[in-house]
N, C-alpha and C. Protein backbone atom coordinates (compact mmCIF):
# COMPACT_ATOMS: atom_id res chain seq x y z
N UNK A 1 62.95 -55.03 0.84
CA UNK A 1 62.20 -56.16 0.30
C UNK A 1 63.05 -57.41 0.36
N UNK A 2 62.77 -58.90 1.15
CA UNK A 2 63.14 -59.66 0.71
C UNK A 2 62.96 -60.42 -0.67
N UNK A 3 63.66 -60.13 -1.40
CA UNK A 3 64.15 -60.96 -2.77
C UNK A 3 63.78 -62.34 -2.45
N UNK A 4 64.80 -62.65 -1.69
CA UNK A 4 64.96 -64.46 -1.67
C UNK A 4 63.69 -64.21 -1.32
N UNK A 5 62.69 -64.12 -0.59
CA UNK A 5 61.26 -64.32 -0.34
C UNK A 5 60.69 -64.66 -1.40
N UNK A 6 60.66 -63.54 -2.00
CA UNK A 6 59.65 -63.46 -3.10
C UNK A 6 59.92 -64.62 -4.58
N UNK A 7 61.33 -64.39 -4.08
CA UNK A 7 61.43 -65.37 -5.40
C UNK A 7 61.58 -66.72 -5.16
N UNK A 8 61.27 -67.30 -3.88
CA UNK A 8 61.49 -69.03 -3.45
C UNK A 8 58.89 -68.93 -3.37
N UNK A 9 58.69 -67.97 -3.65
CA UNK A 9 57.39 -68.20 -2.99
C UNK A 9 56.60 -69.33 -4.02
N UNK A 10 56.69 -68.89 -5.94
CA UNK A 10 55.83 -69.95 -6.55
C UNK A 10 56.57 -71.53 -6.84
N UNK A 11 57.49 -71.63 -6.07
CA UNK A 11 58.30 -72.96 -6.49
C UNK A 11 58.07 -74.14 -5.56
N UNK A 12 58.02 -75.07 -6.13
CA UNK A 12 57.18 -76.23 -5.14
C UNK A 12 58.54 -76.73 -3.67
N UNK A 13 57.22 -76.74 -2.59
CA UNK A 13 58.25 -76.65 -1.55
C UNK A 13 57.49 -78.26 -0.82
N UNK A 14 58.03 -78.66 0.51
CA UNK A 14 57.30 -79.57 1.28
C UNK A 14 56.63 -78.84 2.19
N UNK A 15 55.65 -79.21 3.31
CA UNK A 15 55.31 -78.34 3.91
C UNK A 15 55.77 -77.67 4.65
N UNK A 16 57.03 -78.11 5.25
CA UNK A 16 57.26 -77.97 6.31
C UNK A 16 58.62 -76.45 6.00
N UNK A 17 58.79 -76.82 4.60
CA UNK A 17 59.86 -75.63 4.19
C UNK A 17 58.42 -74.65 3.96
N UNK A 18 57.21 -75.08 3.37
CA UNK A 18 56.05 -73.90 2.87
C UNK A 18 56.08 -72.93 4.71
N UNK A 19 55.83 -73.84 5.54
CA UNK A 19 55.61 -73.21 6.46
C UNK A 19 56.94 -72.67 7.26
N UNK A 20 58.00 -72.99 7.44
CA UNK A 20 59.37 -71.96 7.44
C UNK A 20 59.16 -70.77 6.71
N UNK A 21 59.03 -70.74 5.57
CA UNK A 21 58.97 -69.50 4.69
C UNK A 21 58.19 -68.35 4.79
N UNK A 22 56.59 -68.58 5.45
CA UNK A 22 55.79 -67.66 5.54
C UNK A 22 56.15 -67.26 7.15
N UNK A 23 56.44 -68.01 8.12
CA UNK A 23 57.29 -67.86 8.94
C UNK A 23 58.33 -66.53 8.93
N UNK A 24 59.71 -67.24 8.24
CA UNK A 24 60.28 -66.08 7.98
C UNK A 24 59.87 -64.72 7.40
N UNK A 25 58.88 -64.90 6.47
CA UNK A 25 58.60 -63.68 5.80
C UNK A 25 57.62 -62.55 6.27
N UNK A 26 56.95 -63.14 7.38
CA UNK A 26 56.11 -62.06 8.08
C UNK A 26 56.06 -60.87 8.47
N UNK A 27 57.48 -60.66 9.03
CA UNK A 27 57.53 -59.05 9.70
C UNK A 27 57.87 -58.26 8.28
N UNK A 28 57.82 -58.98 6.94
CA UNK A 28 58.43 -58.05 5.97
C UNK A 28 57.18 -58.02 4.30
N UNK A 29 55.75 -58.98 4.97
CA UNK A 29 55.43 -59.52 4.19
C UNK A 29 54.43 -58.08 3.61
N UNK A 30 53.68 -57.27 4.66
CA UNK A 30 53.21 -56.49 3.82
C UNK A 30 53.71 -55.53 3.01
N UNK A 31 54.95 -55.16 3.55
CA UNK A 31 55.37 -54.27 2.79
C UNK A 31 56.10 -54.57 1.56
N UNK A 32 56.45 -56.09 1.53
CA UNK A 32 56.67 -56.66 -0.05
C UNK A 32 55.34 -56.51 -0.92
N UNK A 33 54.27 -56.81 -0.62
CA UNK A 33 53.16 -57.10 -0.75
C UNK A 33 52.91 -55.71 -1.88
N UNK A 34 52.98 -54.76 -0.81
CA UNK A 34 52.72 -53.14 -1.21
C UNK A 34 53.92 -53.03 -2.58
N UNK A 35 55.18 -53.48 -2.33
CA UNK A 35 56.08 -52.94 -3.41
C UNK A 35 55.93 -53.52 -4.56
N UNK A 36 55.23 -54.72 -4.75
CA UNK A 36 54.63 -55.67 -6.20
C UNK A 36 53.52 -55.25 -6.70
N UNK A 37 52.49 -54.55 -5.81
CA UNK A 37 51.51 -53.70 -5.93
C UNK A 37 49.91 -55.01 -6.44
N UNK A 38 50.11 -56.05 -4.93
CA UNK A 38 49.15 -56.77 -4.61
C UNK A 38 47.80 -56.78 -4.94
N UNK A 39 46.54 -56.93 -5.62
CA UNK A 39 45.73 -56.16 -5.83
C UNK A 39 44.63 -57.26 -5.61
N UNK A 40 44.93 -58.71 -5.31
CA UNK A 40 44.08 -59.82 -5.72
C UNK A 40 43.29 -59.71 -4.41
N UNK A 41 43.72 -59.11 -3.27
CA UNK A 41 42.77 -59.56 -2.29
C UNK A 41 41.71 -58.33 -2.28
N UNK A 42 41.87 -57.17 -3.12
CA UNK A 42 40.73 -56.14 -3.40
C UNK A 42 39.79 -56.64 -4.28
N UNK A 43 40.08 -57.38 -5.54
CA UNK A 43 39.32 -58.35 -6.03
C UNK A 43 38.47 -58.68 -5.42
N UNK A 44 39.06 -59.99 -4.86
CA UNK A 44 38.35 -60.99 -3.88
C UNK A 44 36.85 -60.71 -3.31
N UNK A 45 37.52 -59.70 -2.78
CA UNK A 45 36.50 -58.53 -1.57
C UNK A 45 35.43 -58.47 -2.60
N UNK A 46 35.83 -57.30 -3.56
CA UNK A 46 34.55 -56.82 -4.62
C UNK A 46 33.73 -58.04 -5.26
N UNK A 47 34.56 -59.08 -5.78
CA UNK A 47 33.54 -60.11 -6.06
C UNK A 47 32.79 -61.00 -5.33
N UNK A 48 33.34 -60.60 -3.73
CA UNK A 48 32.31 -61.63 -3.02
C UNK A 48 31.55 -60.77 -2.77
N UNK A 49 31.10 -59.34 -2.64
CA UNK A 49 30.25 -58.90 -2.35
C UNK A 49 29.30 -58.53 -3.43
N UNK A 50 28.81 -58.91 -4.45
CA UNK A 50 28.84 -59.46 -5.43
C UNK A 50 27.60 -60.68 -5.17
N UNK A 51 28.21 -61.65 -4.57
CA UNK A 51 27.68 -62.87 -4.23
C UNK A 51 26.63 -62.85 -3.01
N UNK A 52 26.95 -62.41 -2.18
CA UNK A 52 26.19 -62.14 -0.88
C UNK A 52 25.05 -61.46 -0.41
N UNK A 53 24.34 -61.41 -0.15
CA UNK A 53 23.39 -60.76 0.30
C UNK A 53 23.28 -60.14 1.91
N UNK A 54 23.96 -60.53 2.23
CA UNK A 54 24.07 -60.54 3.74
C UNK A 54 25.29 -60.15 4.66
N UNK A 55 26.35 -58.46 4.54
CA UNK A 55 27.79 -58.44 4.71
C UNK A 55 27.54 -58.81 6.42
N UNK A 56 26.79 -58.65 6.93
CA UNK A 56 27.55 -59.00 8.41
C UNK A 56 27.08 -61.09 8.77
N UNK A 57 26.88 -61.63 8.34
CA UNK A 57 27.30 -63.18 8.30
C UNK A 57 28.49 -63.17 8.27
N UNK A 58 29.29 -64.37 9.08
CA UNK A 58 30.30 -64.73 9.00
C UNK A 58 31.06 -65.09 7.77
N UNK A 59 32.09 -64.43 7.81
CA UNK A 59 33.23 -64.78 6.67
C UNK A 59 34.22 -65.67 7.04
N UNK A 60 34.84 -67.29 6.49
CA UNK A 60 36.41 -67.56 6.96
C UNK A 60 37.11 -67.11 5.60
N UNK A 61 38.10 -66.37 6.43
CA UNK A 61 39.22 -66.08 5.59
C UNK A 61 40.39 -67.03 5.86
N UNK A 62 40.69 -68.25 4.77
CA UNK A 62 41.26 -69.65 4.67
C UNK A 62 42.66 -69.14 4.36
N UNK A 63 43.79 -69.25 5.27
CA UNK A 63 44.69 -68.82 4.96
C UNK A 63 44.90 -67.33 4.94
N UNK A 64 44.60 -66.59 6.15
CA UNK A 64 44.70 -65.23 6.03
C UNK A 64 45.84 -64.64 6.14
N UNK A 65 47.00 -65.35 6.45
CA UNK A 65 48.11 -64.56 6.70
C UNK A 65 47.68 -63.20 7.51
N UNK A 66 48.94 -61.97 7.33
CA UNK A 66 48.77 -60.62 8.34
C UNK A 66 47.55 -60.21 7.97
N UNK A 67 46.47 -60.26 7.17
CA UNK A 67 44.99 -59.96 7.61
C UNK A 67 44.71 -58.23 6.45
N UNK A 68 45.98 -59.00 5.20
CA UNK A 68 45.65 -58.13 4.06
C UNK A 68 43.94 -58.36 3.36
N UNK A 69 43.60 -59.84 3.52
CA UNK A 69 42.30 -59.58 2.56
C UNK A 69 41.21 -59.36 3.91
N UNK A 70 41.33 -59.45 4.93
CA UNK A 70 40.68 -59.32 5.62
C UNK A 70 40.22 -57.15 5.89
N UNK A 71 41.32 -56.93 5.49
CA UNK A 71 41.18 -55.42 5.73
C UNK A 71 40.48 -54.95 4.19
N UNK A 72 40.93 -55.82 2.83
CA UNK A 72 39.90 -55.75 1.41
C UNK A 72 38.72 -55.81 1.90
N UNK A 73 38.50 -57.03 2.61
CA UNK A 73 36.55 -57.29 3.06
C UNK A 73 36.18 -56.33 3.76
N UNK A 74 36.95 -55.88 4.76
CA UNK A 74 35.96 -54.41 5.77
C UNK A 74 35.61 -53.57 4.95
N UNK A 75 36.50 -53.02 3.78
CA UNK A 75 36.08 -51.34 2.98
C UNK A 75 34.80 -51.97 2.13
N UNK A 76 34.83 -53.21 1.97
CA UNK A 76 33.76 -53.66 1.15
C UNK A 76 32.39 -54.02 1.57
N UNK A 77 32.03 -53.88 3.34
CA UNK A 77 31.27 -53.72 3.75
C UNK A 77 31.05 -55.26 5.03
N UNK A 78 31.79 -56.20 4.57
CA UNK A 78 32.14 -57.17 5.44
C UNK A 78 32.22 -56.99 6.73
N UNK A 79 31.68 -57.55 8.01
CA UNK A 79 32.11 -56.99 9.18
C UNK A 79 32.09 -58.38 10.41
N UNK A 80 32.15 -59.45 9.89
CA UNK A 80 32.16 -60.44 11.11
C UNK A 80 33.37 -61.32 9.77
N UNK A 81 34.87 -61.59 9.89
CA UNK A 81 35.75 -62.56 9.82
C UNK A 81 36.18 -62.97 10.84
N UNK A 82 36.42 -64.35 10.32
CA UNK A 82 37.17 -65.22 11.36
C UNK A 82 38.57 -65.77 10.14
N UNK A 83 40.04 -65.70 10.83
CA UNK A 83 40.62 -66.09 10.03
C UNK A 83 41.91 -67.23 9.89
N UNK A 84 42.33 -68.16 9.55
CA UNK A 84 43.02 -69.09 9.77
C UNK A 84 44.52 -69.23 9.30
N UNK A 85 45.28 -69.41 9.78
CA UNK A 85 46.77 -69.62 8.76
C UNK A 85 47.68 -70.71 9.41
N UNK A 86 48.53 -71.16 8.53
CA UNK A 86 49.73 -72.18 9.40
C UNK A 86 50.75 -71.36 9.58
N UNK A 87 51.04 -69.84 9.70
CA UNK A 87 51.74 -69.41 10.34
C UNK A 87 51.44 -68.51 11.56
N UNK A 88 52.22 -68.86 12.77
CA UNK A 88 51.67 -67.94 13.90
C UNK A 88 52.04 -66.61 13.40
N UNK A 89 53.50 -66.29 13.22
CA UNK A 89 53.93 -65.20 13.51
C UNK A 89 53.02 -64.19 12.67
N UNK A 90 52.11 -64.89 10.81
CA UNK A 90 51.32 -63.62 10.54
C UNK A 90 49.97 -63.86 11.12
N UNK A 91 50.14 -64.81 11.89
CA UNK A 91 48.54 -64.51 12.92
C UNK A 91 48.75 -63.70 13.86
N UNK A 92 50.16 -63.38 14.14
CA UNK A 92 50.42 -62.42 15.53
C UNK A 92 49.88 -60.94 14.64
N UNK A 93 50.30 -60.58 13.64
CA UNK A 93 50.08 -59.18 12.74
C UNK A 93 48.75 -59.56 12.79
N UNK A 94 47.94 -60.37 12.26
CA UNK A 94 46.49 -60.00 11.69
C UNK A 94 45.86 -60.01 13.20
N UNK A 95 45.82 -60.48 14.08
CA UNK A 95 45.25 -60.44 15.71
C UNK A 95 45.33 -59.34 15.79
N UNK A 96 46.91 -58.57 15.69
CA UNK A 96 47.02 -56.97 16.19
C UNK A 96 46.44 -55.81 15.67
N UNK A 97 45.73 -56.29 14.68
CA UNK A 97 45.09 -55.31 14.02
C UNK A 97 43.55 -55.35 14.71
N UNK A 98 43.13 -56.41 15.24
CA UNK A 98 41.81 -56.06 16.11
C UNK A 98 40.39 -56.36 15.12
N UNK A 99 40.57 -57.10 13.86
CA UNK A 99 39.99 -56.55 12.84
C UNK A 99 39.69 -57.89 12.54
N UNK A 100 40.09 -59.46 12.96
CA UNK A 100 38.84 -59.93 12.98
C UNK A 100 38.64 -61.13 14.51
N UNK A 101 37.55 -61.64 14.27
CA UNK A 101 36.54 -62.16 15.33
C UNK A 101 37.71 -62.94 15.72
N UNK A 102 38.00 -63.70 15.43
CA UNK A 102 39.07 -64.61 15.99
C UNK A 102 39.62 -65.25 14.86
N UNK A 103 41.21 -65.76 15.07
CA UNK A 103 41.75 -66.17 14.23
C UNK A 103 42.47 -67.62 15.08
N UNK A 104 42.56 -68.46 14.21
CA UNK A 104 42.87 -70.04 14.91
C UNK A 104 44.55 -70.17 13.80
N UNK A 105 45.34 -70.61 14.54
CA UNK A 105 46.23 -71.20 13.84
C UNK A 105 46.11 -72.57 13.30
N UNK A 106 46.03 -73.29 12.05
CA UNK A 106 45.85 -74.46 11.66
C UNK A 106 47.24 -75.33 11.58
N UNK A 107 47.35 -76.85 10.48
CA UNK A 107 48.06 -76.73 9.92
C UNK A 107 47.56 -76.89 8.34
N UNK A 108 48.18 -77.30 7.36
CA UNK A 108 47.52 -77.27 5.80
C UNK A 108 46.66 -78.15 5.71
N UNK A 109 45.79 -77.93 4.85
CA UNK A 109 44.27 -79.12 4.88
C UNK A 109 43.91 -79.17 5.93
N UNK A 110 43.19 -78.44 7.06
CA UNK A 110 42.88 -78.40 8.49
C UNK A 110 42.18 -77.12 8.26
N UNK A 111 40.62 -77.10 9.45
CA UNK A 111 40.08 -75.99 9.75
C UNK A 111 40.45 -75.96 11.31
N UNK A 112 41.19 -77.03 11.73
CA UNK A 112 41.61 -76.45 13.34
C UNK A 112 40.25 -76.74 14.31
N UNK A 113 40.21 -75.72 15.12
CA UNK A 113 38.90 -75.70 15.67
C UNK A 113 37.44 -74.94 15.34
N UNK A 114 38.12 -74.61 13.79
CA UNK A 114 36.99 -73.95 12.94
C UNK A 114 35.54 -75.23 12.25
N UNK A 115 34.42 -75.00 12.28
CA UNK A 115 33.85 -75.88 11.92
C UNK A 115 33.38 -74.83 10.34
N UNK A 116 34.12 -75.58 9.46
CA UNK A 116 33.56 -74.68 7.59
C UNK A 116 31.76 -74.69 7.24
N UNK A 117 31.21 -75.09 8.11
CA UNK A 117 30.22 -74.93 7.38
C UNK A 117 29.43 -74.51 8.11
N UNK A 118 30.11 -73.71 8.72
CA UNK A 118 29.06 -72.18 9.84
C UNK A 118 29.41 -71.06 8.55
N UNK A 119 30.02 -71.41 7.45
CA UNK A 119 30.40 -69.74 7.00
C UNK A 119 29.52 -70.41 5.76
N UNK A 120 28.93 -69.03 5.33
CA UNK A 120 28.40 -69.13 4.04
C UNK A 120 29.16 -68.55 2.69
N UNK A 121 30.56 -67.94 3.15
CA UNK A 121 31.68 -67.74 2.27
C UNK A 121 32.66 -67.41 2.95
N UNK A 122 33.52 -68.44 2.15
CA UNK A 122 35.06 -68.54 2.37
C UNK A 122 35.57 -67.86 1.48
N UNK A 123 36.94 -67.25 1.78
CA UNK A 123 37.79 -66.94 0.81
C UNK A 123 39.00 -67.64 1.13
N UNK A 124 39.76 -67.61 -0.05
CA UNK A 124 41.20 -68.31 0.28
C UNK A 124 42.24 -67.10 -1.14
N UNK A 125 42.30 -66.16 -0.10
CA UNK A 125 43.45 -65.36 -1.28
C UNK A 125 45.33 -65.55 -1.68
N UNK A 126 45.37 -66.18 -3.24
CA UNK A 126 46.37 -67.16 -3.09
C UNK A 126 47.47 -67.89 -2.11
N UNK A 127 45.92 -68.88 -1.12
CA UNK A 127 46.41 -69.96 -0.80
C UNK A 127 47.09 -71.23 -1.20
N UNK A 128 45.71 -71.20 -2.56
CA UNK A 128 45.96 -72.72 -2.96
C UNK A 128 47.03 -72.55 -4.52
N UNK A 129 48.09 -72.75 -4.33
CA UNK A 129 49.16 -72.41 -5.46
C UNK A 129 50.13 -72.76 -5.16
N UNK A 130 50.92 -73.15 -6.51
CA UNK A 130 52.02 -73.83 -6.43
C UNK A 130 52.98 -72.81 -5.57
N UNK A 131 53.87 -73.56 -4.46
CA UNK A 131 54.73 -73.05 -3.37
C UNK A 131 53.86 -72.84 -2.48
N UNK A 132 52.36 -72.97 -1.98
CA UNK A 132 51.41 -72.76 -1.06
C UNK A 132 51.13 -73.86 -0.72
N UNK A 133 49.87 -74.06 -0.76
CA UNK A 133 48.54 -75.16 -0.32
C UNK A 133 48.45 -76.08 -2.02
N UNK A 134 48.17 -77.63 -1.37
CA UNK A 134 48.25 -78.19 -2.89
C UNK A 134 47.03 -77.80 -3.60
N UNK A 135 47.01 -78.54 -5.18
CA UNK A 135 45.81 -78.34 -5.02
C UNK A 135 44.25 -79.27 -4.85
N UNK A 136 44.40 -80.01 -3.85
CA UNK A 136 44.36 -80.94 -2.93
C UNK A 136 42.97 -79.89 -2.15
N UNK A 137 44.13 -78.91 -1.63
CA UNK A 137 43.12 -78.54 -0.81
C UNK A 137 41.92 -77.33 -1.51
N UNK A 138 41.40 -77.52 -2.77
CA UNK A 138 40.71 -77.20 -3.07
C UNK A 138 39.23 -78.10 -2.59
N UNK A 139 39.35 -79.45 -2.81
CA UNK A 139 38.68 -80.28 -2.40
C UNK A 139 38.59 -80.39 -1.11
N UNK A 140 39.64 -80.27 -0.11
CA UNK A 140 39.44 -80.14 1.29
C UNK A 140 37.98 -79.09 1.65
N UNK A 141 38.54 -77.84 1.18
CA UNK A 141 37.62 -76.46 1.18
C UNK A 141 35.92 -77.05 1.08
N UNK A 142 36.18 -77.58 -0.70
CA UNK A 142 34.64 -77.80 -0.78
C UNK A 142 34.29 -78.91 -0.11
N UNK A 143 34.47 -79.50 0.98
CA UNK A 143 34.33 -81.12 1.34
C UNK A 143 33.54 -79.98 2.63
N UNK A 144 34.00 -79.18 3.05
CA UNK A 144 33.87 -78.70 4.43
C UNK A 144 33.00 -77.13 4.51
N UNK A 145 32.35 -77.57 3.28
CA UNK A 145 31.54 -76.33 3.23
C UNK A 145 30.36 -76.65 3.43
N UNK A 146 28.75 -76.23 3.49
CA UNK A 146 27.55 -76.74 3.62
C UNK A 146 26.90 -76.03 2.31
N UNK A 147 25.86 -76.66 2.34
CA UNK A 147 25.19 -76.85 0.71
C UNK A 147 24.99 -74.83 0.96
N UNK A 148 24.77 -74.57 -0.37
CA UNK A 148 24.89 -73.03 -0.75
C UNK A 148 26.06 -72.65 -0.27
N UNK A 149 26.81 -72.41 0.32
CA UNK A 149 27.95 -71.63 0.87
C UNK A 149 28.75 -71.94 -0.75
N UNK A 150 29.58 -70.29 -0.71
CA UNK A 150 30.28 -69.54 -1.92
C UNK A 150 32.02 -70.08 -0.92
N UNK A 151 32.51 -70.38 -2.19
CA UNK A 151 33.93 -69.81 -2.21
C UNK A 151 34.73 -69.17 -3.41
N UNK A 152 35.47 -68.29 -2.96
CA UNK A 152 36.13 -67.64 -3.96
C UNK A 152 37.89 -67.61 -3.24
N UNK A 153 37.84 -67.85 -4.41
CA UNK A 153 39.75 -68.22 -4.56
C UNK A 153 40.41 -67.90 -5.80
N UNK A 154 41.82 -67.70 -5.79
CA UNK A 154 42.34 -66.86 -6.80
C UNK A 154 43.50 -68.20 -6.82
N UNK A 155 43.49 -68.56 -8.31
CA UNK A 155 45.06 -68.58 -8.78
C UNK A 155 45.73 -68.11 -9.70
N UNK A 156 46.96 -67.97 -9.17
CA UNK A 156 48.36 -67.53 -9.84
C UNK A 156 48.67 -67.74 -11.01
N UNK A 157 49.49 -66.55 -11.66
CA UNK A 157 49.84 -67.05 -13.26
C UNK A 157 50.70 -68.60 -13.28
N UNK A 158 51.23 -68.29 -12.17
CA UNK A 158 52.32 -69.90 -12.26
C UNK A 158 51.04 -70.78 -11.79
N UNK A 159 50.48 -70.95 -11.35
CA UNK A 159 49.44 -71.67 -10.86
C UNK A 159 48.94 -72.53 -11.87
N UNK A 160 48.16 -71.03 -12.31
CA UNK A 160 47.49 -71.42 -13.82
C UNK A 160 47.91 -72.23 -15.05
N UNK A 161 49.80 -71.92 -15.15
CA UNK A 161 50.12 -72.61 -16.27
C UNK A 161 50.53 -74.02 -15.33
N UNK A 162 50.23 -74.25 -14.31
CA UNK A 162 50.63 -75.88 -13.81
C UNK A 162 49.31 -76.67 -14.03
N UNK A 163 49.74 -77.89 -14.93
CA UNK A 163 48.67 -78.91 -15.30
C UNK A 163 48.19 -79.49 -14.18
N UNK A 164 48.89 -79.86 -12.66
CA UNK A 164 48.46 -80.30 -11.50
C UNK A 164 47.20 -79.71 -11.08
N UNK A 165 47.34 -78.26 -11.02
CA UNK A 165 46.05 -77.52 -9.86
C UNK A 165 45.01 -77.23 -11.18
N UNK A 166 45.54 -77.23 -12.34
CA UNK A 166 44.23 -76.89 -13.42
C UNK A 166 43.57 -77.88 -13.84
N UNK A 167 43.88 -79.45 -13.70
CA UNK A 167 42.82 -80.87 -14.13
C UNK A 167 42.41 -81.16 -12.95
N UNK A 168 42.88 -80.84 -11.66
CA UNK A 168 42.25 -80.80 -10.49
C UNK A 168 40.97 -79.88 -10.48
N UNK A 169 41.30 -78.39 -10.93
CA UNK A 169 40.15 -77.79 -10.82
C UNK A 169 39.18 -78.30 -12.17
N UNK A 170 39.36 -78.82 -13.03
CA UNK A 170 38.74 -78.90 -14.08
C UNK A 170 37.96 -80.28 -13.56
N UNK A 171 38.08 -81.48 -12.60
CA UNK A 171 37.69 -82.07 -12.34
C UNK A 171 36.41 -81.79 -11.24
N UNK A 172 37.06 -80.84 -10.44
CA UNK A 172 35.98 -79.88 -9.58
C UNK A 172 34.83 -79.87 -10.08
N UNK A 173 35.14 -78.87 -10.87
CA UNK A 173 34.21 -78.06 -12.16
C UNK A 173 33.00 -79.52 -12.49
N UNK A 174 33.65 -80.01 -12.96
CA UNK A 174 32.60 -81.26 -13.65
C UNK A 174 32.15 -82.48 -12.44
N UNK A 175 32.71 -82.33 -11.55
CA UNK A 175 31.62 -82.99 -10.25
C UNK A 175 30.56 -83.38 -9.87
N UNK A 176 29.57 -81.77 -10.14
CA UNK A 176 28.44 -81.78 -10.16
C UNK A 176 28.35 -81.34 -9.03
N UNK A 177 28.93 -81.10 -7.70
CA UNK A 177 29.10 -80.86 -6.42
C UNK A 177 28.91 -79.49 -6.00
N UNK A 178 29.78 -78.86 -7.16
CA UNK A 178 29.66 -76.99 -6.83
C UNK A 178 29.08 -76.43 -8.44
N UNK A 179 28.81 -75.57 -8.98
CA UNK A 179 28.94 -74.76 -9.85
C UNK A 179 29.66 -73.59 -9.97
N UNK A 180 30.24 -72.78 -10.98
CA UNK A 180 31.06 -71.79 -11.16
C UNK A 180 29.76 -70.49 -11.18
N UNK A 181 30.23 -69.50 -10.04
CA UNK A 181 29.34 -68.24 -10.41
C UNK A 181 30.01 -67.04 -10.16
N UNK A 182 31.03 -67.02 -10.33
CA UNK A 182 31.89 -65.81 -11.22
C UNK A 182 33.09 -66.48 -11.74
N UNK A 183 33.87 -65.76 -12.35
CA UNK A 183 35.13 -66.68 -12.66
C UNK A 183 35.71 -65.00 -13.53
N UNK A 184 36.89 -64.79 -12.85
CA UNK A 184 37.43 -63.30 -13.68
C UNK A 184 38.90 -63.12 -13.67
N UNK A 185 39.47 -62.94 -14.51
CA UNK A 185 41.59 -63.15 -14.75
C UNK A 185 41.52 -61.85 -14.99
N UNK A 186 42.69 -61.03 -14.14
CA UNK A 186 42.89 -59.68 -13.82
C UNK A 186 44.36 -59.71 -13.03
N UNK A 187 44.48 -58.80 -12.38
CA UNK A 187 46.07 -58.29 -12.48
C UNK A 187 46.27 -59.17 -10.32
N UNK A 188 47.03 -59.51 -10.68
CA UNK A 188 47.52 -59.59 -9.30
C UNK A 188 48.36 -59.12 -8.37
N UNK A 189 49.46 -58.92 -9.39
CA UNK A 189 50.58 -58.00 -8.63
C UNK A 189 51.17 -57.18 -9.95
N UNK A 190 50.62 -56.19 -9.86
CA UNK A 190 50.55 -54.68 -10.99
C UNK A 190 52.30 -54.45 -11.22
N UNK A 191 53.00 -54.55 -10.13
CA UNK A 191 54.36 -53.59 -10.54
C UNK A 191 55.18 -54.76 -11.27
N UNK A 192 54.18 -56.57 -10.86
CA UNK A 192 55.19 -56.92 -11.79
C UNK A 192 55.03 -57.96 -13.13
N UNK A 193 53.31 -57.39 -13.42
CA UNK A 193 52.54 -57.74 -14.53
C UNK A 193 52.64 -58.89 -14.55
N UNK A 194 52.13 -59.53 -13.23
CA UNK A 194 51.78 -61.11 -12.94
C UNK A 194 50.51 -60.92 -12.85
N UNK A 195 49.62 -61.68 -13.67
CA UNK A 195 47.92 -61.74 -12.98
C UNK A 195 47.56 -62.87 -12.31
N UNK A 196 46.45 -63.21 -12.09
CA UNK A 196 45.59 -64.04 -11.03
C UNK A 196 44.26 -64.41 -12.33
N UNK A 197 43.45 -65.54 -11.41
CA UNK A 197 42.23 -65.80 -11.92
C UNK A 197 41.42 -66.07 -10.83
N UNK A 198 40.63 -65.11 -10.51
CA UNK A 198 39.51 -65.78 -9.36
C UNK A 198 38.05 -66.63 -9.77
N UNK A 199 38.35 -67.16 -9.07
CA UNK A 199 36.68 -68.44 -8.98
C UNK A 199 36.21 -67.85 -8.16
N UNK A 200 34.74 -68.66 -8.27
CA UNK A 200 33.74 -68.19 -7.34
C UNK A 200 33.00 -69.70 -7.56
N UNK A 201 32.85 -70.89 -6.60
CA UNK A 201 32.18 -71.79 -6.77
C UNK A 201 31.28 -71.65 -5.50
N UNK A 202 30.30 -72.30 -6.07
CA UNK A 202 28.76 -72.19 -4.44
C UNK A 202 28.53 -73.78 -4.43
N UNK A 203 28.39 -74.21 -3.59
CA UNK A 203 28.27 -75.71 -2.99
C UNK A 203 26.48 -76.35 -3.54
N UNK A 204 26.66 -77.30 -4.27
CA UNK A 204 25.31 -77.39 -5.19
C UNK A 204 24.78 -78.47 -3.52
């Protein structure tokens, strides 16, 4: 397990160190993943299906890294993702798995050559969190979604206690733009009794 990984991941970085880091950490990332005992992108999965009516519509998975929540969405009945990240090297892992439609390399706040509002749900499994994506690009997300389309996104206990990404989302919230239709705080990484909080906003 890289240590230094794990422990430079919730601390505020620039982008360009955010994207070095997931970089470096790729060939070692699932199996850190597995030893913290990851659980937010099984979440994810179960609560968007949940939301949907429809598993074979297109899914973007925003920030998929090696194509952990993408393999949550298949057992859950999901079967057309497309998925995006600013790192190649875990787009090289999630490609090799065959498992989804195509994946575009971006950079942060960017859908690339993805157009967001062909999907009627996005996920972003802790993308948007402190040492990640600002939270900036929460608003990016919903700017680039089309009316009804769901997103669900998870943040971090460090996330959560940062006043930045929580009056951001609290400003969301009161917009008038999206509404909240799930919202659930549960375990994120079990071995090391860190939890998560997932949203679920749908584009009013």
């Amino acid at each position: 397990m890289k240590l230094s990984v794990l422990n430079q991941i919730w601390k505020a970085k620039t982008v360009d160190e955010t994207h070095a880091l997931f970089e470096e950490w790729a060939n070692d990332y699932e199996s850190d993943m597995a030893d913290v005992g990851y659980v937010t992108p099984d979440r994810i999965a179960r609560i968007s299906a949940t939301l949907v009516n429809d598993l074979t519509a297109p899914v973007l998975d925003y920030g998929c890294g090696t194509g952990l929540s993408c393999q949550s969405m298949l057992k859950m009945g999901f079967t057309t993702l497309d998925g995006t990240d600013i790192s190649q090297k875990m787009l090289n892992f999630a490609n090799s798995k065959s498992i989804y439609r195509r994946v575009i390399h971006t950079e942060l706040a960017s859908m690339g050559a993805i157009n967001g509002r062909e999907y009627g749900l996005i996920i972003a499994a802790g993308v948007i969190s402190r040492g990640a994506a600002g939270p900036e690009t929460l608003d990016f997300l919903i700017e680039n979604m089309g009316s009804g389309a769901i997103l669900v996104f998870s943040y971090n206990q460090t996330t959560l206690d940062d006043p930045v990404y929580m009056d951001n989302l609290a400003a969301v919230k009161q917009s008038g733009v999206v509404e909240i239709v799930a919202e659930e705080h549960g375990a994120h990484m079990t071995a090391k009794e860190v939890n998560s909080t997932i949203y679920a906003l749908k584009k009013i």
